[in-house]
N, C-alpha and C. Protein backbone atom coordinates (compact mmCIF):
# COMPACT_ATOMS: atom_id res chain seq x y z
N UNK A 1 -38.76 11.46 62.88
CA UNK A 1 -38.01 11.08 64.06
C UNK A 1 -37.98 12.26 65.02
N UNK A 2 -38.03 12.26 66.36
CA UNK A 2 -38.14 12.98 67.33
C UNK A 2 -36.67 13.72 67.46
N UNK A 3 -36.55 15.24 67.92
CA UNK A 3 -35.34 15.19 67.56
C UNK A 3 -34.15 14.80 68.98
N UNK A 4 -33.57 15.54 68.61
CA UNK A 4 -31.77 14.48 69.53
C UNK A 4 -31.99 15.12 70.88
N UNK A 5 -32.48 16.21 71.34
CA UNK A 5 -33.00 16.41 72.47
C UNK A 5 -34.12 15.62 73.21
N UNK A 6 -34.72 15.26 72.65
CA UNK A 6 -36.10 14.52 73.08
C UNK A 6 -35.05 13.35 73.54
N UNK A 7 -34.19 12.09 72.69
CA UNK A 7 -33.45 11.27 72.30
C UNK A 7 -32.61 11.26 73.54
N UNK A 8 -31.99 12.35 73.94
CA UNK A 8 -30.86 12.68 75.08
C UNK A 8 -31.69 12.15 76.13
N UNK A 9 -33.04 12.81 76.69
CA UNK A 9 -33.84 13.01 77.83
C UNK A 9 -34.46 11.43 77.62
N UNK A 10 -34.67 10.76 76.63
CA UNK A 10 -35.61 9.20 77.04
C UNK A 10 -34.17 8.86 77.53
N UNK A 11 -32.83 8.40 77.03
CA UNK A 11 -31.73 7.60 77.58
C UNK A 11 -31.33 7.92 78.87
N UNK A 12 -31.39 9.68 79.18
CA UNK A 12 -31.20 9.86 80.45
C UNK A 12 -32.22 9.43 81.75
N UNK A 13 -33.08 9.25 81.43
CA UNK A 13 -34.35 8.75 81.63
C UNK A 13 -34.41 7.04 82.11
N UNK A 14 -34.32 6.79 80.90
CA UNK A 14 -33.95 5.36 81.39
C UNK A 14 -32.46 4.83 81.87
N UNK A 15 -31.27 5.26 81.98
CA UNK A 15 -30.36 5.03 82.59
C UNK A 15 -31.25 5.68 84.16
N UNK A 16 -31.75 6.56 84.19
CA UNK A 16 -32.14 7.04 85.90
C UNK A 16 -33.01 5.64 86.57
N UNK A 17 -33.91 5.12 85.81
CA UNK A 17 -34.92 4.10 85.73
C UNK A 17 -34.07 3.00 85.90
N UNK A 18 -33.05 2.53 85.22
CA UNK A 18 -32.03 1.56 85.34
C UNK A 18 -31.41 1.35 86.81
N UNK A 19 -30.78 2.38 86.88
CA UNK A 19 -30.03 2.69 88.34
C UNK A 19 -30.88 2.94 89.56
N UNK A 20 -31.99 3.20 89.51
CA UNK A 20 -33.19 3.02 90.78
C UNK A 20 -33.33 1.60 91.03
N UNK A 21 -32.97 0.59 89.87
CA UNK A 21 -33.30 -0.90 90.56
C UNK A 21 -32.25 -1.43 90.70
N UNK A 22 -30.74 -0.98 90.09
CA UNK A 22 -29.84 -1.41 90.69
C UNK A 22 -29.75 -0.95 92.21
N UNK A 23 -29.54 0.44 92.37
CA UNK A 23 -29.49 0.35 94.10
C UNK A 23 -30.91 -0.42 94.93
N UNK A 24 -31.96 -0.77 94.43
CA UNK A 24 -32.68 -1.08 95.16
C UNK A 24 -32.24 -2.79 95.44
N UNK A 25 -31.50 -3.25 94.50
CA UNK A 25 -31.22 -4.86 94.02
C UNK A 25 -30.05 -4.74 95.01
N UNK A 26 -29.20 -3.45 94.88
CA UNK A 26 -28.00 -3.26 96.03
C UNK A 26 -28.33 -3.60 97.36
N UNK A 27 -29.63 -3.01 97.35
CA UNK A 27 -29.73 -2.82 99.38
C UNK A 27 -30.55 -3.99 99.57
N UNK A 28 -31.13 -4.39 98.91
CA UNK A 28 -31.85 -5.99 99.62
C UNK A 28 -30.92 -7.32 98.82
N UNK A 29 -29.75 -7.19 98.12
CA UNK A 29 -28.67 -8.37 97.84
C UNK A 29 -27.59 -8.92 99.00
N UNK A 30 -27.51 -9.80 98.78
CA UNK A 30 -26.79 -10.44 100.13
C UNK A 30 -24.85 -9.68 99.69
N UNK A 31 -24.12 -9.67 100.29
CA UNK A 31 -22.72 -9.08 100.26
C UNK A 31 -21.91 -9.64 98.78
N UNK A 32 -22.42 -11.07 98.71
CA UNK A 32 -21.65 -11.62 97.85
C UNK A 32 -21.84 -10.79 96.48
N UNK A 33 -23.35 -10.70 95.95
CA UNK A 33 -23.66 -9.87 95.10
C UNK A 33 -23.37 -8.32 94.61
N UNK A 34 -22.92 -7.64 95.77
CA UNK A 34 -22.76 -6.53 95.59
C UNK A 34 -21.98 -5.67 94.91
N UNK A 35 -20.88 -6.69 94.37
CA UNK A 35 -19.98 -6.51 93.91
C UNK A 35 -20.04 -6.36 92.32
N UNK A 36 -21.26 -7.66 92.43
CA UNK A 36 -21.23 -7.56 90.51
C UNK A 36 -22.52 -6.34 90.34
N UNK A 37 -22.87 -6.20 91.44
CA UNK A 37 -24.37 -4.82 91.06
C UNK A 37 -23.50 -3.62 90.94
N UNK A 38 -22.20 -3.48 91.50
CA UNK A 38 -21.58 -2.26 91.33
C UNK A 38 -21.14 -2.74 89.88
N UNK A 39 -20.43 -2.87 89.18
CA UNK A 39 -19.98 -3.74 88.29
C UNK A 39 -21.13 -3.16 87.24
N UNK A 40 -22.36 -3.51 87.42
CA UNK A 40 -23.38 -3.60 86.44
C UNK A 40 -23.53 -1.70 86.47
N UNK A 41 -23.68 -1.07 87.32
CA UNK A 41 -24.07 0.47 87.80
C UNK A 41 -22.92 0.89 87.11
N UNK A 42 -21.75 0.39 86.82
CA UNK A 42 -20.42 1.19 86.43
C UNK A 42 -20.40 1.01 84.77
N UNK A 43 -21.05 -0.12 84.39
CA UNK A 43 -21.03 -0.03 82.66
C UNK A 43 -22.06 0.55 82.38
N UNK A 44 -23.36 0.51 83.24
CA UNK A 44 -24.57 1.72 82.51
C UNK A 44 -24.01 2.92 82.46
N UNK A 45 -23.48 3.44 83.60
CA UNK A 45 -23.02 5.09 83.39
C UNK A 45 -21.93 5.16 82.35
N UNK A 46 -20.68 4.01 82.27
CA UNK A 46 -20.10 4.01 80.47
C UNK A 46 -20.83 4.06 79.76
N UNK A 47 -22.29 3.53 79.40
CA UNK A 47 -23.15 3.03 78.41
C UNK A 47 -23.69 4.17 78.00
N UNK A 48 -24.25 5.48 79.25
CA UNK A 48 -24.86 6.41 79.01
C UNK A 48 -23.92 7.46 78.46
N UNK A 49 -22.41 7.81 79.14
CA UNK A 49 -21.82 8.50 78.44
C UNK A 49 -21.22 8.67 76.91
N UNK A 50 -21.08 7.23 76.94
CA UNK A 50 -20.84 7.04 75.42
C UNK A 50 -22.23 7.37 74.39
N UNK A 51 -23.07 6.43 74.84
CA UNK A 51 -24.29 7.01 73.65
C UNK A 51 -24.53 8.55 73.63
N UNK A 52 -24.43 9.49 74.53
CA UNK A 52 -24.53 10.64 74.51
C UNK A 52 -23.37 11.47 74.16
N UNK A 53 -22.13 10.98 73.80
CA UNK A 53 -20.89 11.65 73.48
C UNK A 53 -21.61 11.33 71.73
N UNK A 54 -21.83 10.06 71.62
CA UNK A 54 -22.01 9.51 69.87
C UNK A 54 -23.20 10.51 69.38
N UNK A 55 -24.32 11.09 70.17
CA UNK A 55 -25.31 11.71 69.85
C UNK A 55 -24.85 13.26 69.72
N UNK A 56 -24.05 13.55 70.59
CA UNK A 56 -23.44 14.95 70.47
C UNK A 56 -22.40 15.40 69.41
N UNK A 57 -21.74 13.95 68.51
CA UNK A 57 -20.88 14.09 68.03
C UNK A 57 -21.50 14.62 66.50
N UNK A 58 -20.95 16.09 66.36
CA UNK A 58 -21.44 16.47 64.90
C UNK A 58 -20.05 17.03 63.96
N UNK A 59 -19.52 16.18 62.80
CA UNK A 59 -18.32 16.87 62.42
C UNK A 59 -18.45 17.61 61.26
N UNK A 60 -18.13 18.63 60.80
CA UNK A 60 -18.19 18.92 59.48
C UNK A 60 -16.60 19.43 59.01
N UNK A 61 -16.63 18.75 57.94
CA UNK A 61 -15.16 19.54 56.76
C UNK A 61 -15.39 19.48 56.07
N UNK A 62 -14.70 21.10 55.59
CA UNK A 62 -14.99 21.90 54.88
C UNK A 62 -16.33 22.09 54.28
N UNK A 63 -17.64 22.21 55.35
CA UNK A 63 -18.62 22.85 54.87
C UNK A 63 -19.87 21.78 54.44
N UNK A 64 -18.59 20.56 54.67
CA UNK A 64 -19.60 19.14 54.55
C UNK A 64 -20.27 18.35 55.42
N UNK A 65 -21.44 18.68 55.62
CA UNK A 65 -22.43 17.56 56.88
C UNK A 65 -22.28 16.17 56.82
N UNK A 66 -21.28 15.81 57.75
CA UNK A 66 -21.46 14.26 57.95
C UNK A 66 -22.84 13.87 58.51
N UNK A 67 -23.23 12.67 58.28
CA UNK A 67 -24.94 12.08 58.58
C UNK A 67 -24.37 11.38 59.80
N UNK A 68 -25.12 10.69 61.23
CA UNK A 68 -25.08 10.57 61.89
C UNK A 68 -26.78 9.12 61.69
N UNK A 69 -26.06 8.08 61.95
CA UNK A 69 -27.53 7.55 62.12
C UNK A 69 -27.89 7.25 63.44
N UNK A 70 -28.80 8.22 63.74
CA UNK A 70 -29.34 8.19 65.14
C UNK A 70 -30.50 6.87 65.54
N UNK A 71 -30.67 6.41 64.40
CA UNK A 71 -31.76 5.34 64.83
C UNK A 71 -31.00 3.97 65.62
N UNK A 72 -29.77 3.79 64.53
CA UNK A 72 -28.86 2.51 64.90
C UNK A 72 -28.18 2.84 66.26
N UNK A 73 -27.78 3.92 66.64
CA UNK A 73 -27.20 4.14 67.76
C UNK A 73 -28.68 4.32 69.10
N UNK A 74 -29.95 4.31 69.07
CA UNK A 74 -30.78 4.57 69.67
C UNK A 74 -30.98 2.58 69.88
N UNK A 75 -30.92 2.28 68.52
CA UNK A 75 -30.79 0.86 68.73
C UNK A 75 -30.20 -0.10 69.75
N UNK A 76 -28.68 0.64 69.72
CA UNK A 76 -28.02 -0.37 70.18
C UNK A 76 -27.85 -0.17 72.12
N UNK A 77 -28.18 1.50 71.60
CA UNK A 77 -28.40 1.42 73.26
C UNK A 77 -29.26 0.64 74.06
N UNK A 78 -30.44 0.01 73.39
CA UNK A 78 -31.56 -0.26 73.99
C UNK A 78 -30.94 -2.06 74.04
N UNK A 79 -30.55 -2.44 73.15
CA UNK A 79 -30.09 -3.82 73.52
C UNK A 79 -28.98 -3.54 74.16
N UNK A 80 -28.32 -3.36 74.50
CA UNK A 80 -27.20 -3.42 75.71
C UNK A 80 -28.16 -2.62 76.87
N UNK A 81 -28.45 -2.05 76.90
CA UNK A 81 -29.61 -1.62 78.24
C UNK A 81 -30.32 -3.25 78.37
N UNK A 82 -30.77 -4.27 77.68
CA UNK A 82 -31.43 -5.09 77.56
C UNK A 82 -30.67 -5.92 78.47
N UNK A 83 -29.00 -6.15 77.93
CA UNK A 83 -28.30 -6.82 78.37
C UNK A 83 -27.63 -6.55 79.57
N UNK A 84 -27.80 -5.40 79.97
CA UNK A 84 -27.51 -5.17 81.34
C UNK A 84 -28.39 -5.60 82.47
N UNK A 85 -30.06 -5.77 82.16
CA UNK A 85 -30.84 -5.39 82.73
C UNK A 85 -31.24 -7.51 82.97
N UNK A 86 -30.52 -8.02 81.92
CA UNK A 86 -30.73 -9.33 82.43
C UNK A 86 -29.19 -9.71 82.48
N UNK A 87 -28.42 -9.10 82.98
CA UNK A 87 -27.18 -9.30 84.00
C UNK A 87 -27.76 -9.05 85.20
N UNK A 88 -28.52 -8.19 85.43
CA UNK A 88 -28.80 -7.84 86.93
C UNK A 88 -29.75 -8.98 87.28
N UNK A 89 -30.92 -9.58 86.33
CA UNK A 89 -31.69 -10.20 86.91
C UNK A 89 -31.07 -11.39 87.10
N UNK A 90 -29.88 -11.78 86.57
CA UNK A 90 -29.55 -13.00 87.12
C UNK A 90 -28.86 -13.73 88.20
N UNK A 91 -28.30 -12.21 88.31
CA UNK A 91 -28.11 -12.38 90.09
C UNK A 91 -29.06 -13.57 90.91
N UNK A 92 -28.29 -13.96 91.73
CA UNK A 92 -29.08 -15.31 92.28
C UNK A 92 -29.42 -14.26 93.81
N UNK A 93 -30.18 -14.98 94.75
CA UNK A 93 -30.18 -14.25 95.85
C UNK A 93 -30.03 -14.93 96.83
């Protein structure tokens, strides 16, 4: 597995990739829409901070390495990225 740096930079990556077609969906959507594209722009940046707080999160007590499964959390980002990304497309126009 690639490590948690590499991991940080694809999510930041694609949240940047994400949010280039929300504002672009912003500036050619009629008024009514705009509201739920902000809406959609405001849970990706929750979406990104959280997966990257969960990736940063390392605890140890007393000397003991908790495991962290980075695959399931790489997972789930990508389906809720999924599900954001056909919230936006369903915007009507």
């Amino acid at each position: 597995m690639p490590n948690i740096r590499d991991l940080k930079k694809d999510i930041k990556s694609m949240v940047k990739h994400f949010l280039d077609e929300c504002y672009t969906q912003l500036t050619f959507s009629p008024h009514l829409n705009q509201e739920n594209v902000l809406d959609i722009i405001s849970d990706v940046m929750e979406l990104e901070k959280e997966v990257i707080a969960k990736l940063a999160y390392k605890s140890r007590q007393r000397g003991v390495k908790t495991t962290v499964d980075y695959q399931s959390i790489a997972n789930d980002f990508y389906n809720r990225i999924v599900d954001l990304t056909e919230r936006l497309n369903s915007l009507d126009y």
